[in-house]
N, C-alpha and C. Protein backbone atom coordinates (compact mmCIF):
# COMPACT_ATOMS: atom_id res chain seq x y z
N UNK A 1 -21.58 1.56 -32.87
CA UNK A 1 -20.55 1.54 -31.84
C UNK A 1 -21.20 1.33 -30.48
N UNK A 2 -20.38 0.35 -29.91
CA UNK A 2 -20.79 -0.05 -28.09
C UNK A 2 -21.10 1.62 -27.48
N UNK A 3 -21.63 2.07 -27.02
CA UNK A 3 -21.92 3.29 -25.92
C UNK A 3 -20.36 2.92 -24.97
N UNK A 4 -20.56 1.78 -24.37
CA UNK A 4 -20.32 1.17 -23.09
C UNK A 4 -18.19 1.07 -23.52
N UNK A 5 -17.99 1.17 -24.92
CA UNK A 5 -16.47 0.73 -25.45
C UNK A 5 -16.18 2.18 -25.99
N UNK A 6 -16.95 3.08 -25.58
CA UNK A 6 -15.91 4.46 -26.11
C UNK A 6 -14.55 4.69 -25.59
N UNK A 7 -14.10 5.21 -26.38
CA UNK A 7 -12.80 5.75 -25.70
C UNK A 7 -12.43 6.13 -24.32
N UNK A 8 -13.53 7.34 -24.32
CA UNK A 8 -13.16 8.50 -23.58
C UNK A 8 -13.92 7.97 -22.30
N UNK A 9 -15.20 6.73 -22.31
CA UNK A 9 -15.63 6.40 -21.04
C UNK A 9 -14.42 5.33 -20.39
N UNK A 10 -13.68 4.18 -21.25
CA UNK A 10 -12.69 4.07 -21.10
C UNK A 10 -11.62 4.26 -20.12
N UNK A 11 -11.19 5.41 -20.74
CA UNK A 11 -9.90 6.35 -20.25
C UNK A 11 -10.49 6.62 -18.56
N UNK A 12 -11.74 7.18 -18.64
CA UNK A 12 -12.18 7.43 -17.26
C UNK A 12 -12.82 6.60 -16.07
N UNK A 13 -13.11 5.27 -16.69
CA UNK A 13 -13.33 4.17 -16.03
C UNK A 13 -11.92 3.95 -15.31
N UNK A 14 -11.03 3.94 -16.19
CA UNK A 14 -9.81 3.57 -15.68
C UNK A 14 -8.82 4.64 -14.55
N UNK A 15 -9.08 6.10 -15.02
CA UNK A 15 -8.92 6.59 -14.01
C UNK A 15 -9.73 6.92 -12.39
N UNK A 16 -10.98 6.56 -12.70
CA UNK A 16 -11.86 6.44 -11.43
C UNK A 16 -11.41 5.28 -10.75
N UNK A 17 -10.88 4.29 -11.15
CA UNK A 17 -10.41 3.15 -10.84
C UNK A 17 -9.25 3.25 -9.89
N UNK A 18 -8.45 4.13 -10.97
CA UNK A 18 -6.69 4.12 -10.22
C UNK A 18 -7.02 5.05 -8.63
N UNK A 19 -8.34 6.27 -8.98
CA UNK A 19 -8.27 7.20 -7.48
C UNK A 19 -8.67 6.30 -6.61
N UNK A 20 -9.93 5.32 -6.95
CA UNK A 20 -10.51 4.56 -5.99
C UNK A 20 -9.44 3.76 -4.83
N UNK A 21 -8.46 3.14 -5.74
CA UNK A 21 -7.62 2.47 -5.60
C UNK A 21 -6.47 3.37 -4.40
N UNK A 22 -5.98 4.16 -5.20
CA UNK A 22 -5.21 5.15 -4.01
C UNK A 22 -5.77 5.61 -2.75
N UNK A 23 -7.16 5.91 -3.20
CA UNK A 23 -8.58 6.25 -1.77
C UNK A 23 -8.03 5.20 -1.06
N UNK A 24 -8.42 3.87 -1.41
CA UNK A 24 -8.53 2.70 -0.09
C UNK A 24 -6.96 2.39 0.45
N UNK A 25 -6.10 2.63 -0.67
CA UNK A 25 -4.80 2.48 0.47
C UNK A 25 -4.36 3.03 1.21
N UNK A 26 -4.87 4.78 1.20
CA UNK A 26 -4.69 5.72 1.97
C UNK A 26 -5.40 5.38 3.10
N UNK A 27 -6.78 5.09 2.51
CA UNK A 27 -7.63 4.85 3.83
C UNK A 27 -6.91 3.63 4.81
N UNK A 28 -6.29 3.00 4.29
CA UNK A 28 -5.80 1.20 4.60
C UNK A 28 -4.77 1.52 5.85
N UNK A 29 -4.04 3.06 5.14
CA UNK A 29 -2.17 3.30 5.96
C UNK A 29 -2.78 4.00 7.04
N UNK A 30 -3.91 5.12 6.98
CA UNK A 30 -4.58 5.52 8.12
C UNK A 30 -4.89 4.87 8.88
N UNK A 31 -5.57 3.48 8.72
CA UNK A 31 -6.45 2.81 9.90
C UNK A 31 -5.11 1.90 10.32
N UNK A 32 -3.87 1.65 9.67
CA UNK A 32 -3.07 0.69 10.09
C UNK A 32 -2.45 1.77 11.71
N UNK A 33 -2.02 2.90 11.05
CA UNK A 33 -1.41 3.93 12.02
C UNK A 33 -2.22 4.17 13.27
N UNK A 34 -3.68 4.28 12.76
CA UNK A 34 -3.99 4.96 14.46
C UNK A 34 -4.49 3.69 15.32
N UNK A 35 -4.09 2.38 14.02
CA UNK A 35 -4.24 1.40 15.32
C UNK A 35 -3.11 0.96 16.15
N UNK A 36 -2.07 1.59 15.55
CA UNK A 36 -0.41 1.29 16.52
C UNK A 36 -0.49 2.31 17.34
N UNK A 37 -0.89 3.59 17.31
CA UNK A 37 -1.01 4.37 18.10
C UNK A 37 -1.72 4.03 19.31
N UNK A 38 -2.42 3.21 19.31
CA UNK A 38 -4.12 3.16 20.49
C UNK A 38 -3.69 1.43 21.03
N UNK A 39 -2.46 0.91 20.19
CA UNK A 39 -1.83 -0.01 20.85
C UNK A 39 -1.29 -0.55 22.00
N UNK A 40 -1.25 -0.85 23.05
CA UNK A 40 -0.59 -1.17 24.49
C UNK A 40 0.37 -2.10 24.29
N UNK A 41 1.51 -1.90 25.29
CA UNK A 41 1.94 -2.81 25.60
C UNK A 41 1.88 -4.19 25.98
N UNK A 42 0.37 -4.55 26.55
CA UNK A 42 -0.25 -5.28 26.58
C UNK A 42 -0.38 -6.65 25.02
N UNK A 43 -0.87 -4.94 24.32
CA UNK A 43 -1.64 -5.55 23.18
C UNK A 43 -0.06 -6.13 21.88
N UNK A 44 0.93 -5.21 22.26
CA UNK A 44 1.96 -5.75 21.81
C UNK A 44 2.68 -7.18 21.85
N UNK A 45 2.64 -7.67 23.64
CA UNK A 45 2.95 -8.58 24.50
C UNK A 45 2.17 -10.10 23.87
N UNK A 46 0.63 -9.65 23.54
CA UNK A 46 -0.18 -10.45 22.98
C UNK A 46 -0.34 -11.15 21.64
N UNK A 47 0.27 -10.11 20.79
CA UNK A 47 0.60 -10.51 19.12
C UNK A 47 2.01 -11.06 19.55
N UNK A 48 2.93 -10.82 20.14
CA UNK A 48 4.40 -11.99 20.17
C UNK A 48 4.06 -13.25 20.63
N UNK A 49 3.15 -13.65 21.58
CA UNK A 49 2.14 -15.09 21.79
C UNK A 49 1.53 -15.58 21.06
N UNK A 50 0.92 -14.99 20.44
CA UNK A 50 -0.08 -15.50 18.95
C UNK A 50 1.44 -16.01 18.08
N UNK A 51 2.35 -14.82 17.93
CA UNK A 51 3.31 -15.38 16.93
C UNK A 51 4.33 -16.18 17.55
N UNK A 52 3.73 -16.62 18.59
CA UNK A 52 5.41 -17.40 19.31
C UNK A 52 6.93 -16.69 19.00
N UNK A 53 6.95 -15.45 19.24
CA UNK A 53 7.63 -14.31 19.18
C UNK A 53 8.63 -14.85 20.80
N UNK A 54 10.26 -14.86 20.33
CA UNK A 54 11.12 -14.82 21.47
C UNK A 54 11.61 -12.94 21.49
N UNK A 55 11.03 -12.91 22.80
CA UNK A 55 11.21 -10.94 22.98
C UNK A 55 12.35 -11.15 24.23
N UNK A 56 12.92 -9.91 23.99
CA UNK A 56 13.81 -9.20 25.26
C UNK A 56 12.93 -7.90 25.87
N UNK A 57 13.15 -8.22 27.29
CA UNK A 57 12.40 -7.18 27.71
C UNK A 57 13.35 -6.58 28.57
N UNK A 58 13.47 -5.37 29.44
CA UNK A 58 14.41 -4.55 30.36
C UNK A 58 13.43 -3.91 31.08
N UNK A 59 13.65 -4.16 32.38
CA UNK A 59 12.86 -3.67 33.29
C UNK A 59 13.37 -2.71 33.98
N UNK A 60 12.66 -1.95 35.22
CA UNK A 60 13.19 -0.47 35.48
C UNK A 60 13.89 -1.13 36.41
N UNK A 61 14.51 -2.01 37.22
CA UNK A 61 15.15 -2.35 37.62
C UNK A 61 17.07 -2.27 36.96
N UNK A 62 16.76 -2.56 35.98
CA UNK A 62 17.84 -2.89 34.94
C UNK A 62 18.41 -4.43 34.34
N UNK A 63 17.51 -5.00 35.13
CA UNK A 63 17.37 -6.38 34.54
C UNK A 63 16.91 -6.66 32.86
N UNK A 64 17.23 -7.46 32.37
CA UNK A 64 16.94 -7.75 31.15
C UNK A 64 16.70 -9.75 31.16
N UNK A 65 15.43 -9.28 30.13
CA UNK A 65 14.39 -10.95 30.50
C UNK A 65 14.65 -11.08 29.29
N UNK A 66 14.57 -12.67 28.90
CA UNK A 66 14.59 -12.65 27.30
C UNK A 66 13.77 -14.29 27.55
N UNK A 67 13.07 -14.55 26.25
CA UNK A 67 12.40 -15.69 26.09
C UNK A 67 11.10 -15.80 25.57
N UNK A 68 10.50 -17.21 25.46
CA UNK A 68 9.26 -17.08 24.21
C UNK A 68 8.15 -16.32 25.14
N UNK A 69 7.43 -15.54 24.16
CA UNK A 69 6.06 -15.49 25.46
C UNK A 69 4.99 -16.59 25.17
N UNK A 70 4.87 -16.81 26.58
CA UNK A 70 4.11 -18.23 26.87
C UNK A 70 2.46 -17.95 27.37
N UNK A 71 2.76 -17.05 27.91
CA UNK A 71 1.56 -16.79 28.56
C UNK A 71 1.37 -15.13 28.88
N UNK A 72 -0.13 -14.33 28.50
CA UNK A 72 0.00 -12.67 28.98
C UNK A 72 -0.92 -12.70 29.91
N UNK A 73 -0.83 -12.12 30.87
CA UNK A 73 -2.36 -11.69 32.37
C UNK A 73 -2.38 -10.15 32.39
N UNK A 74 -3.52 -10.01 32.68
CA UNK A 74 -3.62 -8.40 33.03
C UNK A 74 -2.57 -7.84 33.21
N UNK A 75 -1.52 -8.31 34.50
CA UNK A 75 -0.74 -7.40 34.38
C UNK A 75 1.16 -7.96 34.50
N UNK A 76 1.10 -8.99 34.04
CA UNK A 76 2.36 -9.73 33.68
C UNK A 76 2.39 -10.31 32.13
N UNK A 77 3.41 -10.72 32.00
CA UNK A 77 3.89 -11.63 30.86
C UNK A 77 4.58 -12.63 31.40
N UNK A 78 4.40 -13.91 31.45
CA UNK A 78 4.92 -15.35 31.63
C UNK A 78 6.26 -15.25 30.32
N UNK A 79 7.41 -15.63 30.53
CA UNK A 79 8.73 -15.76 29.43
C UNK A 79 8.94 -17.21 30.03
N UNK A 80 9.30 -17.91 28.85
CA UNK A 80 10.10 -19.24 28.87
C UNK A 80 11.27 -19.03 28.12
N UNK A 81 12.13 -19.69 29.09
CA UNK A 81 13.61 -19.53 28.65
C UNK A 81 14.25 -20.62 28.83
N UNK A 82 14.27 -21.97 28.09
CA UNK A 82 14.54 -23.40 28.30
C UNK A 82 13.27 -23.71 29.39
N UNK A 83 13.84 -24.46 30.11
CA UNK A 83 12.97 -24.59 31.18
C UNK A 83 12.49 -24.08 32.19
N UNK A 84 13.06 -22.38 32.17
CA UNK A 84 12.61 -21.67 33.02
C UNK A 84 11.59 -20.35 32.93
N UNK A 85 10.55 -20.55 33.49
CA UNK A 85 9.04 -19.74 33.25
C UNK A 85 9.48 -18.60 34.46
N UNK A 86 9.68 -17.55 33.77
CA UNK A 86 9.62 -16.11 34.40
C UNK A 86 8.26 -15.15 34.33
N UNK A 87 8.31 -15.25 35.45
CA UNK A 87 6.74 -13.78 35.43
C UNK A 87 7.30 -12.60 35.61
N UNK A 88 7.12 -11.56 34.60
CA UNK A 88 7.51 -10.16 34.60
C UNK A 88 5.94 -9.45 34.40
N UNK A 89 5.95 -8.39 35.65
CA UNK A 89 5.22 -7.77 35.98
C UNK A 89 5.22 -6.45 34.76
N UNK A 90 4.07 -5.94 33.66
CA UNK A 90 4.00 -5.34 33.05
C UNK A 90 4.64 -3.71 33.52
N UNK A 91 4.21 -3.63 34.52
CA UNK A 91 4.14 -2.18 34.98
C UNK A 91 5.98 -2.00 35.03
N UNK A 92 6.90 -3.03 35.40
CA UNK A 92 8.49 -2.98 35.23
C UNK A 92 8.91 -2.91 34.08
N UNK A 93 8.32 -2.66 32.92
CA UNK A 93 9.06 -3.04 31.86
C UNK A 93 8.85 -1.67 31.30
N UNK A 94 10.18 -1.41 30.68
CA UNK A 94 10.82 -0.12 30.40
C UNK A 94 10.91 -0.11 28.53
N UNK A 95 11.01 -1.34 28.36
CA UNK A 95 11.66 -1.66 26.96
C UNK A 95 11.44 -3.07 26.56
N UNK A 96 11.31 -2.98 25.35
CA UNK A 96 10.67 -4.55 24.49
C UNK A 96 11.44 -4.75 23.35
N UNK A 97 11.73 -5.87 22.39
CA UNK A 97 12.73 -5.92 21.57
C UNK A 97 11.92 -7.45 21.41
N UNK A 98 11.52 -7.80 20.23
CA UNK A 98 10.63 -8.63 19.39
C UNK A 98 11.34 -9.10 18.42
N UNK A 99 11.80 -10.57 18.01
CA UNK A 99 12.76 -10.93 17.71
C UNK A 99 12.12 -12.38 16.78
């Protein structure tokens, strides 16, 4: 008989397998979480550009911006809205809505 085809090493190959497996997704949902946590607005502003993401934004004013993001700077977001390029100053914005 194989050493290596017993049963019982088997059975436990396969369960070292399944913990391993649960280990790294746990580990996977941890590192997903404390990277939304340590996230900015910024860094939010920046993945809707990469994705050509059309966002609504509301500023403390009470204005509400809507359009693709085109462009992010330190401390604005460029919105296109047909033909019109709006600069909204980061520090005004109250609320985001990613669409």
């Amino acid at each position: 008989m194989d050493p290596l085809r017993h049963p019982d090493l088997e059975r436990l190959g396969r369960t070292l397998r399944d913990q391993l497996d649960d280990t790294l997704e746990a580990e996977q949902t941890a590192a997903r979480a404390a990277a939304r946590r340590r996230r900015s607005l910024r860094d939010r502003l920046l993945e809707a550009e990469d994705r050509a993401e059309q966002i609504v934004v509301s500023t403390s004013d009470g204005h509400v911006y809507r359009g693709l993001v085109d462009a992010v700077g330190a401390d604005h977001v460029v919105l296109l809205d047909g033909p019109t390029e709006r600069f909204v100053a980061t520090h005004h914005i109250v609320a985001m809505e990613a669409r």
